[in-house]
C-alpha atoms as a PDB file:
ATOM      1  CA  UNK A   1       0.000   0.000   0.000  1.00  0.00           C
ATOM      2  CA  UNK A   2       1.209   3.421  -0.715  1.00  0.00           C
ATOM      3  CA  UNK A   3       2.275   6.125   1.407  1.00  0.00           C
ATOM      4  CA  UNK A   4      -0.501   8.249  -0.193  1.00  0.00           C
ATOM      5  CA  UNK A   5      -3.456   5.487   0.170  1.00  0.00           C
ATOM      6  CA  UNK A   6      -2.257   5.373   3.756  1.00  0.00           C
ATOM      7  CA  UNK A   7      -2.456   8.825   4.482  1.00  0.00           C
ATOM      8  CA  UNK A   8      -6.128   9.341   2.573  1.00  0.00           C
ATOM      9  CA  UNK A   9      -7.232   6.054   4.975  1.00  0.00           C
ATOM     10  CA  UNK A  10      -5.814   7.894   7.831  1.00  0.00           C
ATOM     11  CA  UNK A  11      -7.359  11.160   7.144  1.00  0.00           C
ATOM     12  CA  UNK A  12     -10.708   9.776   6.043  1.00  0.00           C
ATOM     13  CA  UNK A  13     -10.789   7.727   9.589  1.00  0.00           C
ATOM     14  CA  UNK A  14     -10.295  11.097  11.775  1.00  0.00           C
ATOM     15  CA  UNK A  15     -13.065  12.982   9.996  1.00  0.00           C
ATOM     16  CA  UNK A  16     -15.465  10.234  10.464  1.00  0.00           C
ATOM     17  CA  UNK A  17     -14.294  10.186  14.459  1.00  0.00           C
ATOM     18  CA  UNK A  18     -14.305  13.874  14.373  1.00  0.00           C
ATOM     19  CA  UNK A  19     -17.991  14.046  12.576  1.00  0.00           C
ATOM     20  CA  UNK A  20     -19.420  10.898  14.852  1.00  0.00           C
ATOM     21  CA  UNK A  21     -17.874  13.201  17.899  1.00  0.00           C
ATOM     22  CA  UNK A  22     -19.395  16.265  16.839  1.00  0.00           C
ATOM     23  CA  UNK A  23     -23.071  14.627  16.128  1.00  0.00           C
ATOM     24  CA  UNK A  24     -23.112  12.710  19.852  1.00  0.00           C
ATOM     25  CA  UNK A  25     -22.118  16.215  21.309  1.00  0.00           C
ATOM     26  CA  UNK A  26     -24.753  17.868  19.471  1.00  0.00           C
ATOM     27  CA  UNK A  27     -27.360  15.364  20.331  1.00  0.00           C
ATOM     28  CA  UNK A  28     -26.111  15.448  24.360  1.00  0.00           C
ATOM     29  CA  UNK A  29     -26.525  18.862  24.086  1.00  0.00           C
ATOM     30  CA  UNK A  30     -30.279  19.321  22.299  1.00  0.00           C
ATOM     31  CA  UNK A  31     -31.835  16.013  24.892  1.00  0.00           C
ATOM     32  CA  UNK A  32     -30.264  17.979  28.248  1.00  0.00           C
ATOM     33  CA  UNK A  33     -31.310  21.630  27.623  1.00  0.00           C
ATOM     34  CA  UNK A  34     -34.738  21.223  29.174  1.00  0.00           C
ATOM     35  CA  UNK A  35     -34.535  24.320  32.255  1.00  0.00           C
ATOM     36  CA  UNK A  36     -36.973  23.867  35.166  1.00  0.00           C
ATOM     37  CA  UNK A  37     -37.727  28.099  35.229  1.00  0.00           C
ATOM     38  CA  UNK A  38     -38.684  27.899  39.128  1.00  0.00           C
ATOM     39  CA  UNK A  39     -35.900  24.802  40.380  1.00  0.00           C
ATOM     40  CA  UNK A  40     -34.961  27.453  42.932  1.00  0.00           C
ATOM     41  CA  UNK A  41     -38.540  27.106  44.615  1.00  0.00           C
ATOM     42  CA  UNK A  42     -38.160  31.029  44.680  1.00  0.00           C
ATOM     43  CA  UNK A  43     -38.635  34.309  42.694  1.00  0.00           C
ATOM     44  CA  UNK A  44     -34.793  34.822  42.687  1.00  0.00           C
ATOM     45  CA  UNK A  45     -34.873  34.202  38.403  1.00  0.00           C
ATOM     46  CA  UNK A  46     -37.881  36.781  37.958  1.00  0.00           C
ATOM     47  CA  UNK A  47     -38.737  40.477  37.765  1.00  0.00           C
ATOM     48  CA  UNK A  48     -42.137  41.638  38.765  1.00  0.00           C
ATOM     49  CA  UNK A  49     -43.698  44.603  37.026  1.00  0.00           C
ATOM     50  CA  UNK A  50     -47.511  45.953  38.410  1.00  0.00           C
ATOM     51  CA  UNK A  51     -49.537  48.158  36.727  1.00  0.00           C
ATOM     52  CA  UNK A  52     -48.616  51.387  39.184  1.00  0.00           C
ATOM     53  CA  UNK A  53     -45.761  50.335  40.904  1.00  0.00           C
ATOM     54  CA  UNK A  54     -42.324  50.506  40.034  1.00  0.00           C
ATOM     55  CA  UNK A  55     -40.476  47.274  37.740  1.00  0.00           C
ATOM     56  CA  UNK A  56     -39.178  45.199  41.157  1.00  0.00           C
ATOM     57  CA  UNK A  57     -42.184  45.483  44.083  1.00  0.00           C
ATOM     58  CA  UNK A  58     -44.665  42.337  44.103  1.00  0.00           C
ATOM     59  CA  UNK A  59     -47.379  44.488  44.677  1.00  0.00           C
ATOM     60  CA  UNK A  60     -49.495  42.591  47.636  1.00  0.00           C
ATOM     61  CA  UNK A  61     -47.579  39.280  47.116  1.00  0.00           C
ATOM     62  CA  UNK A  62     -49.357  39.179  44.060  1.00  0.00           C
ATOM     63  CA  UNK A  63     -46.914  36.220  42.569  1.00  0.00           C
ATOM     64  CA  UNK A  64     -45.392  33.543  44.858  1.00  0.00           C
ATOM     65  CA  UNK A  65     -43.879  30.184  44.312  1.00  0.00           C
ATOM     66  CA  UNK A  66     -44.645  27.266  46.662  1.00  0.00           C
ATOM     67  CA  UNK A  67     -43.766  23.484  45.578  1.00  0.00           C
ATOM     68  CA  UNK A  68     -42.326  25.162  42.315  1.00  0.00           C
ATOM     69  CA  UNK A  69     -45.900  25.806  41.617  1.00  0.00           C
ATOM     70  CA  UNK A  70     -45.592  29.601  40.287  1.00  0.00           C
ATOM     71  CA  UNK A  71     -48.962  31.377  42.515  1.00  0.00           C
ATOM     72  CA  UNK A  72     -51.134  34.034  40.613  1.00  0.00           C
ATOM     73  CA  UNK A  73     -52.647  35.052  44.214  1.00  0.00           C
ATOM     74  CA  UNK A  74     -55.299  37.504  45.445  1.00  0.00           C
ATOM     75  CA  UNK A  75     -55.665  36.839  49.267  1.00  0.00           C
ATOM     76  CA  UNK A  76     -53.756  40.479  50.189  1.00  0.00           C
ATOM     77  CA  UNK A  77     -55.907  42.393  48.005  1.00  0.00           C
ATOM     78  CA  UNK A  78     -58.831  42.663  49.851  1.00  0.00           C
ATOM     79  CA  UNK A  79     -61.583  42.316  46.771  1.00  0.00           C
ATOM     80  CA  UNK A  80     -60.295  45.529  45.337  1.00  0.00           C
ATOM     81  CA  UNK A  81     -57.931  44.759  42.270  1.00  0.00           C
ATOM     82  CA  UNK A  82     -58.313  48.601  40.736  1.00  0.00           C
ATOM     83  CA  UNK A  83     -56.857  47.251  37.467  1.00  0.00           C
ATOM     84  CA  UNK A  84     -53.619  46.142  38.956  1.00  0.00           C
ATOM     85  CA  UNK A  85     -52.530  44.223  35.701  1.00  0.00           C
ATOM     86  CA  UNK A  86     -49.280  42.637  36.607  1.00  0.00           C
ATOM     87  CA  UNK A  87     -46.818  40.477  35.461  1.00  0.00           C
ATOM     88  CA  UNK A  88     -43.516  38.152  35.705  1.00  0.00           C
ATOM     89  CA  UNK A  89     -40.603  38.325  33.721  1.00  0.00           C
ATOM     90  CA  UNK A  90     -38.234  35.147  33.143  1.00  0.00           C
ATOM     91  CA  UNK A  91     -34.969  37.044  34.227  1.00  0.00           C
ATOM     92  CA  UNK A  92     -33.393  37.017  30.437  1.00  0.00           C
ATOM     93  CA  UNK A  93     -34.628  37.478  27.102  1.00  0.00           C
ATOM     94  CA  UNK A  94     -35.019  34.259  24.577  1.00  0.00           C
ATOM     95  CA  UNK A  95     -35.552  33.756  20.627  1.00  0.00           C
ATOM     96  CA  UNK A  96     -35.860  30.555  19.583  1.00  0.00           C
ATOM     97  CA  UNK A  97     -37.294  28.136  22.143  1.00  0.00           C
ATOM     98  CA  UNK A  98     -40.350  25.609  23.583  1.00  0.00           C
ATOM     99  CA  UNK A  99     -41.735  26.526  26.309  1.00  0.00           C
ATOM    100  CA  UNK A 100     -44.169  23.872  28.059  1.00  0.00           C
ATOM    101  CA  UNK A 101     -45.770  23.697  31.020  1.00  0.00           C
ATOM    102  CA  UNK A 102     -48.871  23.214  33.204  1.00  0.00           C
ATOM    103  CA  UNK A 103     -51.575  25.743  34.262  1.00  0.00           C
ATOM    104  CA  UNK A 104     -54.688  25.101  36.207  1.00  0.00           C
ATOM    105  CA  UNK A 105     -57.226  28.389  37.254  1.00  0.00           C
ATOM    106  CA  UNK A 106     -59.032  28.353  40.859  1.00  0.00           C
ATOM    107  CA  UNK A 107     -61.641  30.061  43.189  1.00  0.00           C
ATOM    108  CA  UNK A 108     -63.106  33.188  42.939  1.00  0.00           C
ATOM    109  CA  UNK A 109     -62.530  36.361  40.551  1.00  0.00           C
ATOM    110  CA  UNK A 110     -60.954  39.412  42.858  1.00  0.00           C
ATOM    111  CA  UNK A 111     -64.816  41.329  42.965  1.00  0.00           C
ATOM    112  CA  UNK A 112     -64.013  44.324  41.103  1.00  0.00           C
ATOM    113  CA  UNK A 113     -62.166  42.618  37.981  1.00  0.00           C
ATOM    114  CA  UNK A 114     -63.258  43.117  34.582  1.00  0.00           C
ATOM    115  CA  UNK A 115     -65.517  40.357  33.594  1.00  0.00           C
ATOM    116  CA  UNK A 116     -63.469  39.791  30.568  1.00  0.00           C
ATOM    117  CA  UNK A 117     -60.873  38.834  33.017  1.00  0.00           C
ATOM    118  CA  UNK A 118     -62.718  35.789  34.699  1.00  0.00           C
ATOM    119  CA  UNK A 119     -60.672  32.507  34.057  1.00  0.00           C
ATOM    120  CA  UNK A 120     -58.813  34.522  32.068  1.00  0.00           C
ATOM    121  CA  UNK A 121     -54.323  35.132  32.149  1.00  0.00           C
ATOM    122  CA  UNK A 122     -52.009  33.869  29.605  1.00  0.00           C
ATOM    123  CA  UNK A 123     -48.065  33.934  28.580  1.00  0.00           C
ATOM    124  CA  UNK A 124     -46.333  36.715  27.390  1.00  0.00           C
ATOM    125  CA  UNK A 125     -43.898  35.871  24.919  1.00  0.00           C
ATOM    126  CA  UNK A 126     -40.931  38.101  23.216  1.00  0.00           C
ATOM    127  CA  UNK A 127     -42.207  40.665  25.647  1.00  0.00           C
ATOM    128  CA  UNK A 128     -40.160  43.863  25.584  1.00  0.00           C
ATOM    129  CA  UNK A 129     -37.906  44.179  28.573  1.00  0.00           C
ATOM    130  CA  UNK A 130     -40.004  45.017  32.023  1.00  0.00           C
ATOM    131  CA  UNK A 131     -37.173  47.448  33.350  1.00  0.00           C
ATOM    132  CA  UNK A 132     -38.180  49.954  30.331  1.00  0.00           C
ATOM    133  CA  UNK A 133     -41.978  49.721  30.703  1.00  0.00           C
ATOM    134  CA  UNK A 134     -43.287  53.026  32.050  1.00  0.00           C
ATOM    135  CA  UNK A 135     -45.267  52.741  35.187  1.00  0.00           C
ATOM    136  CA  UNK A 136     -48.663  52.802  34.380  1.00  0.00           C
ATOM    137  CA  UNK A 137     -48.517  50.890  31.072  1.00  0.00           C
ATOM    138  CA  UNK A 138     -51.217  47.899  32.068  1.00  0.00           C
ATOM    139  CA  UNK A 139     -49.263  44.991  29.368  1.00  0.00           C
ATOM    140  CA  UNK A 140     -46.275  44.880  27.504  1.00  0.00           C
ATOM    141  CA  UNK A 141     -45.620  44.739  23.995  1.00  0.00           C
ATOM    142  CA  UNK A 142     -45.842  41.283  22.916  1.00  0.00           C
ATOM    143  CA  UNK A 143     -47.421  38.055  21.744  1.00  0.00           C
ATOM    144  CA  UNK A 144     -49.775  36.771  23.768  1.00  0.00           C
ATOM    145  CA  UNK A 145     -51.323  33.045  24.185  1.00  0.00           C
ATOM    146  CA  UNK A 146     -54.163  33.862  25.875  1.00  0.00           C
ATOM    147  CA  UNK A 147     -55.236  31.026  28.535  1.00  0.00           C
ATOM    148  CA  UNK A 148     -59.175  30.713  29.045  1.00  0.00           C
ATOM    149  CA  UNK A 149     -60.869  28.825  31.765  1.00  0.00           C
ATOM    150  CA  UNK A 150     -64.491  27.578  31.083  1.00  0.00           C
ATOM    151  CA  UNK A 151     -67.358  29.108  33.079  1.00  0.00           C
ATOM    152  CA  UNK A 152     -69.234  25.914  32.994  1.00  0.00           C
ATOM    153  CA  UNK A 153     -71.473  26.408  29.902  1.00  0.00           C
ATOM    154  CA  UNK A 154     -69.896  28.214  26.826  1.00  0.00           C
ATOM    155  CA  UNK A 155     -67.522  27.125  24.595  1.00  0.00           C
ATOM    156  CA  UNK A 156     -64.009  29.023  25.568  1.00  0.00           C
ATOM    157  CA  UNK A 157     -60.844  27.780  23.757  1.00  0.00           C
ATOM    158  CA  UNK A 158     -57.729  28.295  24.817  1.00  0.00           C
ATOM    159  CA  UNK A 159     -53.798  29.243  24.042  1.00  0.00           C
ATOM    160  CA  UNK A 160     -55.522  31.770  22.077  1.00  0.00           C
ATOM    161  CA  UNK A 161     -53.216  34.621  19.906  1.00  0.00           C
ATOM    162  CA  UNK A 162     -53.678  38.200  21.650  1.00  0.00           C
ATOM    163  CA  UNK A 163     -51.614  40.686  19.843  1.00  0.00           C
ATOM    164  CA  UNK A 164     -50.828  43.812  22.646  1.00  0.00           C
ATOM    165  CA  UNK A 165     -48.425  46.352  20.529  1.00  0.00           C
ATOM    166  CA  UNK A 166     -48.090  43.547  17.256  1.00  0.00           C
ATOM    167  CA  UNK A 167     -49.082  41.904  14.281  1.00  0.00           C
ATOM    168  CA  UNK A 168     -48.991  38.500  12.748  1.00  0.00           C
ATOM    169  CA  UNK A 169     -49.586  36.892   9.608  1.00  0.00           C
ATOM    170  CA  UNK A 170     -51.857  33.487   9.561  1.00  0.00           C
ATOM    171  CA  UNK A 171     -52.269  32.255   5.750  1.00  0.00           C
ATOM    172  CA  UNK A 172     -49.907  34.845   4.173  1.00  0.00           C
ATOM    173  CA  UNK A 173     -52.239  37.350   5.845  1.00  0.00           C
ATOM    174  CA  UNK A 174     -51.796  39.950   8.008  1.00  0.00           C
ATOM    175  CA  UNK A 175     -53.732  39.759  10.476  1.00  0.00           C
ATOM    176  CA  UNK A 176     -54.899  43.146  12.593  1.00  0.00           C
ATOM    177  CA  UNK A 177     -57.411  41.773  15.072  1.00  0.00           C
ATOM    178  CA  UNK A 178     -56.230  42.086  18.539  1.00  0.00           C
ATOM    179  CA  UNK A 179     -57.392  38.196  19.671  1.00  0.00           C
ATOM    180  CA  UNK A 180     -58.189  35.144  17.379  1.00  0.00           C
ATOM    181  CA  UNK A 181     -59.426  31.987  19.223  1.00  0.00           C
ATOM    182  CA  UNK A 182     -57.374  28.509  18.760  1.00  0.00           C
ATOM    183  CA  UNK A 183     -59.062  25.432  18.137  1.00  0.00           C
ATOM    184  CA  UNK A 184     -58.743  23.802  21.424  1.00  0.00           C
ATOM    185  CA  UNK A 185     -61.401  22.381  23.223  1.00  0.00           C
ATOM    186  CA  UNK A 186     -62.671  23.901  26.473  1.00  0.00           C
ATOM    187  CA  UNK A 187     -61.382  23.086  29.669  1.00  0.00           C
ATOM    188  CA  UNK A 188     -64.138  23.334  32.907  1.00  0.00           C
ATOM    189  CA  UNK A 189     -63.302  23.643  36.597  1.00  0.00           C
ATOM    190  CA  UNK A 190     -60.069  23.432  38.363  1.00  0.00           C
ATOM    191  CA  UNK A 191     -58.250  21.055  35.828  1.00  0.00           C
ATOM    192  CA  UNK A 192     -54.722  21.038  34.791  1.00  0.00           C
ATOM    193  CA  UNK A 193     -54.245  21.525  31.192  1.00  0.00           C
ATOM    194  CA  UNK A 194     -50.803  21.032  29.376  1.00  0.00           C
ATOM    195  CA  UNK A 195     -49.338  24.033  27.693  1.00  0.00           C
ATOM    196  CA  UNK A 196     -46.282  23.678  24.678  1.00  0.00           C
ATOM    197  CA  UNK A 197     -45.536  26.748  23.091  1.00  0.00           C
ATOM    198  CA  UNK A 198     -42.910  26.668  19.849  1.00  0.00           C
ATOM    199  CA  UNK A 199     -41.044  29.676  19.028  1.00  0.00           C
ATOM    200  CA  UNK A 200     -38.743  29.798  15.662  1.00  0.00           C
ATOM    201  CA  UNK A 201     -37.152  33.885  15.887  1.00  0.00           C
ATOM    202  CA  UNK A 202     -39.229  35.894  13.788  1.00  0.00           C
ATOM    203  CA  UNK A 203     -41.125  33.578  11.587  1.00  0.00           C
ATOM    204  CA  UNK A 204     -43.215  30.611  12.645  1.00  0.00           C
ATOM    205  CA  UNK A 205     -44.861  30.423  16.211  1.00  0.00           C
ATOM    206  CA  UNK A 206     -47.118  27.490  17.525  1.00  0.00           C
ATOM    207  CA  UNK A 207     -49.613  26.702  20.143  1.00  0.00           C
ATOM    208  CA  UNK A 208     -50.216  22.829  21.220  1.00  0.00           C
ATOM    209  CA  UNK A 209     -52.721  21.976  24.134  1.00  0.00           C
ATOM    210  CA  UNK A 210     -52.561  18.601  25.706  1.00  0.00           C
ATOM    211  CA  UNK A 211     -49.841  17.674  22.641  1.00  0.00           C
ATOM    212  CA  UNK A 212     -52.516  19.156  19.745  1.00  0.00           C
ATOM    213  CA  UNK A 213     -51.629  21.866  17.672  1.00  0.00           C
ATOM    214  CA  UNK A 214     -54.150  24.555  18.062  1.00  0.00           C
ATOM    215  CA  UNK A 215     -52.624  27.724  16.850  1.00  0.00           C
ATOM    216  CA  UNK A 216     -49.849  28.879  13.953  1.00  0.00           C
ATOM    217  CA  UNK A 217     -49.082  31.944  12.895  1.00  0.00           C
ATOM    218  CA  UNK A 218     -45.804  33.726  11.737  1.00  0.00           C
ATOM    219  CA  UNK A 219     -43.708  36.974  10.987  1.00  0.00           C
ATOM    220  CA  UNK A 220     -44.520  38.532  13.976  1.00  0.00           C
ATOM    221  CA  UNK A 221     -44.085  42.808  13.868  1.00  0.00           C
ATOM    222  CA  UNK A 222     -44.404  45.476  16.114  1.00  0.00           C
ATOM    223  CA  UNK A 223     -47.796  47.812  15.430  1.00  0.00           C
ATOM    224  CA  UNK A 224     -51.684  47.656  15.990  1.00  0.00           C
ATOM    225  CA  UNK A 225     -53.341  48.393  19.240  1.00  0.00           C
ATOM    226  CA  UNK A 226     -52.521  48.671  22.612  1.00  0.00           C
ATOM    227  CA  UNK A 227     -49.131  50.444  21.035  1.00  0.00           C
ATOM    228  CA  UNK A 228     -46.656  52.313  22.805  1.00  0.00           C
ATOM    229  CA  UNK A 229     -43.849  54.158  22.730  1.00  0.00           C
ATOM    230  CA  UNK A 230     -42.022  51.167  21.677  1.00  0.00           C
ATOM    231  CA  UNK A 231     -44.475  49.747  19.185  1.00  0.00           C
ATOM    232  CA  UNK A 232     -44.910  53.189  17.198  1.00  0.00           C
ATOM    233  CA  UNK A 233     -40.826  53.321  16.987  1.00  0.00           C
ATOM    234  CA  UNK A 234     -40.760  50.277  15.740  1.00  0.00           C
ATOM    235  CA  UNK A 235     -44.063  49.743  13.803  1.00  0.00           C
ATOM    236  CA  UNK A 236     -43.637  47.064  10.901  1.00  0.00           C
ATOM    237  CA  UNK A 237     -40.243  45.815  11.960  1.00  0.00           C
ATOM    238  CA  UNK A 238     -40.501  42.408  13.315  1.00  0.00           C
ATOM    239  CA  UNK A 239     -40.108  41.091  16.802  1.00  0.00           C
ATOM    240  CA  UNK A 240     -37.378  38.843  16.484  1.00  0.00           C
ATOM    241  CA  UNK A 241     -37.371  37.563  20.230  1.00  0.00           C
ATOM    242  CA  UNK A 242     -37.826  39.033  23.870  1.00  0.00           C
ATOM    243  CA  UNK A 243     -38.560  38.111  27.288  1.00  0.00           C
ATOM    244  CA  UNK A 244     -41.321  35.408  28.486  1.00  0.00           C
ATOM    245  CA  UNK A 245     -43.648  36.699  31.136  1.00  0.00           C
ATOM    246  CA  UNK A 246     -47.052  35.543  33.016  1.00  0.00           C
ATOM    247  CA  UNK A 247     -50.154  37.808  33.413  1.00  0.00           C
ATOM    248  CA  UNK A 248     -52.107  38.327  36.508  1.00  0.00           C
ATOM    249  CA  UNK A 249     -55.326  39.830  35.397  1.00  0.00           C
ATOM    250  CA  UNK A 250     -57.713  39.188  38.726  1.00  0.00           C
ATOM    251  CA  UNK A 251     -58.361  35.476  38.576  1.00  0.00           C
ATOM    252  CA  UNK A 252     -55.947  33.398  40.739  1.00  0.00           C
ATOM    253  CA  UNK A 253     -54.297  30.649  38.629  1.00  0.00           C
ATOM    254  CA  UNK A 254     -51.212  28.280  39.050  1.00  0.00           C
ATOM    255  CA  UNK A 255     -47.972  27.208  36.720  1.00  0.00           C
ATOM    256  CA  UNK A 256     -46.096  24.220  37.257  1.00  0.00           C
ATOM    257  CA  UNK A 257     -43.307  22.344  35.916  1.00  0.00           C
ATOM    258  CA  UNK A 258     -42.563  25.380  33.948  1.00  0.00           C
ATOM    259  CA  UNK A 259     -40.128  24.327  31.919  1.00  0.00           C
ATOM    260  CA  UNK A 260     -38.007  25.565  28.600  1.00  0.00           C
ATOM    261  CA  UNK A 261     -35.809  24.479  25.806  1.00  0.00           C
ATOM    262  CA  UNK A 262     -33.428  26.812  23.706  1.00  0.00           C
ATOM    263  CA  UNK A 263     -33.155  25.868  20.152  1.00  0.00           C
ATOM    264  CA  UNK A 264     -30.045  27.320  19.638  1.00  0.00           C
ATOM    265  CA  UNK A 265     -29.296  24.973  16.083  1.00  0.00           C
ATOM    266  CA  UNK A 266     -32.450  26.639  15.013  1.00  0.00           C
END
């Protein structure tokens, strides 16, 4: 055998190794990047920003974590939620991702919440950062999936698409209504439903309940109602990632195994 066949065997051997290295790496590394959001059993990973208080103050103890269940919770405010619409930040902003977890709503509405807001809260995602949101400015800009909680009669999908400050396309169309219901069924009572959300950047975003796809749309841009200052300085450029938040909106509700993976082959 020649000293050249030898050395093309050689060669051809290490870049196999090398590319059967490389592969199992890449593998190890997509199958372990699932990240409990609450394995602290604490807020320490959050920010808190309430409708008229300042980015920071948990306004009445309004979110609280207990068994790693994340706590939407009412008790301190005394039936009087004065349009205290609140939320919590994941401590760092993401762009391509899934996010999954569980939700379940329970008791009573706080007495003077809208009654659009009963059984009603949802996750915030590529919200703009909470630290810049003036203080009375009620929701950020961002996509929401809207959760819903049946009343016991009417038909209420949920992981809905609320658009606070956006746009979207669905079909190639843009689309400039600020909610369009999924397909899901409706879920009654005090029953834990599975959430998986899909994000891809700035193009294709997906909504699965209880491992069914019930929402896609794509291109996501800044604009439409609910804007602010953000939105208008940035109207028609699209929102290519941002921070994930939940919504307190007067009906007490609970997260659990809150958990996400970053796509970061995507």
């Amino acid at each position: 055998m020649s000293k050249f066949i030898r050395f093309t065997l050689v060669c051809a051997l290490a870049i196999s190794i090398l590319a059967c290295k490389k592969e199992t790496t890449r593998k190890v590394k997509i199958e372990n990047q699932w990240v409990n959001l609450v394995s602290k059993n604490n807020l320490d990973d959050w920010i808190v920003k309430i409708k008229g208080h300042p980015v920071g103050y948990n306004f009445n103890n309004t979110f609280k974590v207990e068994d790693q269940v994340l706590k939407v919770d009412y008790t301190e405010y005394l039936d009087t939620f004065n349009n205290t619409f609140g939320h919590i930040y994941y401590k760092e902003p993401y762009s391509n991702y899934k996010l999954r977890l569980d939700y379940r709503f329970l008791d009573n509405q706080v007495a003077d919440g809208e009654a659009w807001a009963y059984k009603n809260s949802g996750v915030m995602i590529h919200c703009e950062d909470p630290r810049n949101i003036p203080l009375d400015q009620g929701f950020p800009v961002s996509i929401e999936v809207q959760l819903l909680g049946g009343n016991g009669t009417d038909e209420r999908p949920t992981a809905n698409l609320c658009t606070p400050g956006t746009h979207v396309e669905i079909d190639n169309q843009l689309v400039t209504d600020h909610c369009i219901n999924s397909t899901s069924e409706t879920y009654h009572d005090e029953q834990w439903v599975h959430l998986e959300i899909e994000v891809y950047h700035d193009s294709i975003i997906r909504h699965f309940i209880n491992g069914k796809k019930v929402m896609e749309y794509n291109k996501p841009a800044y604009g439409g109602e609910y804007s602010s200052d953000l939105s208008i300085s940035l109207e028609g450029k699209r929102v290519k990632s941002g921070y994930i938040s939940l919504q307190s909106e007067s009906h007490p509700i609970e997260f659990k195994n809150i958990e996400l993976l970053e796509l970061v082959d995507y």
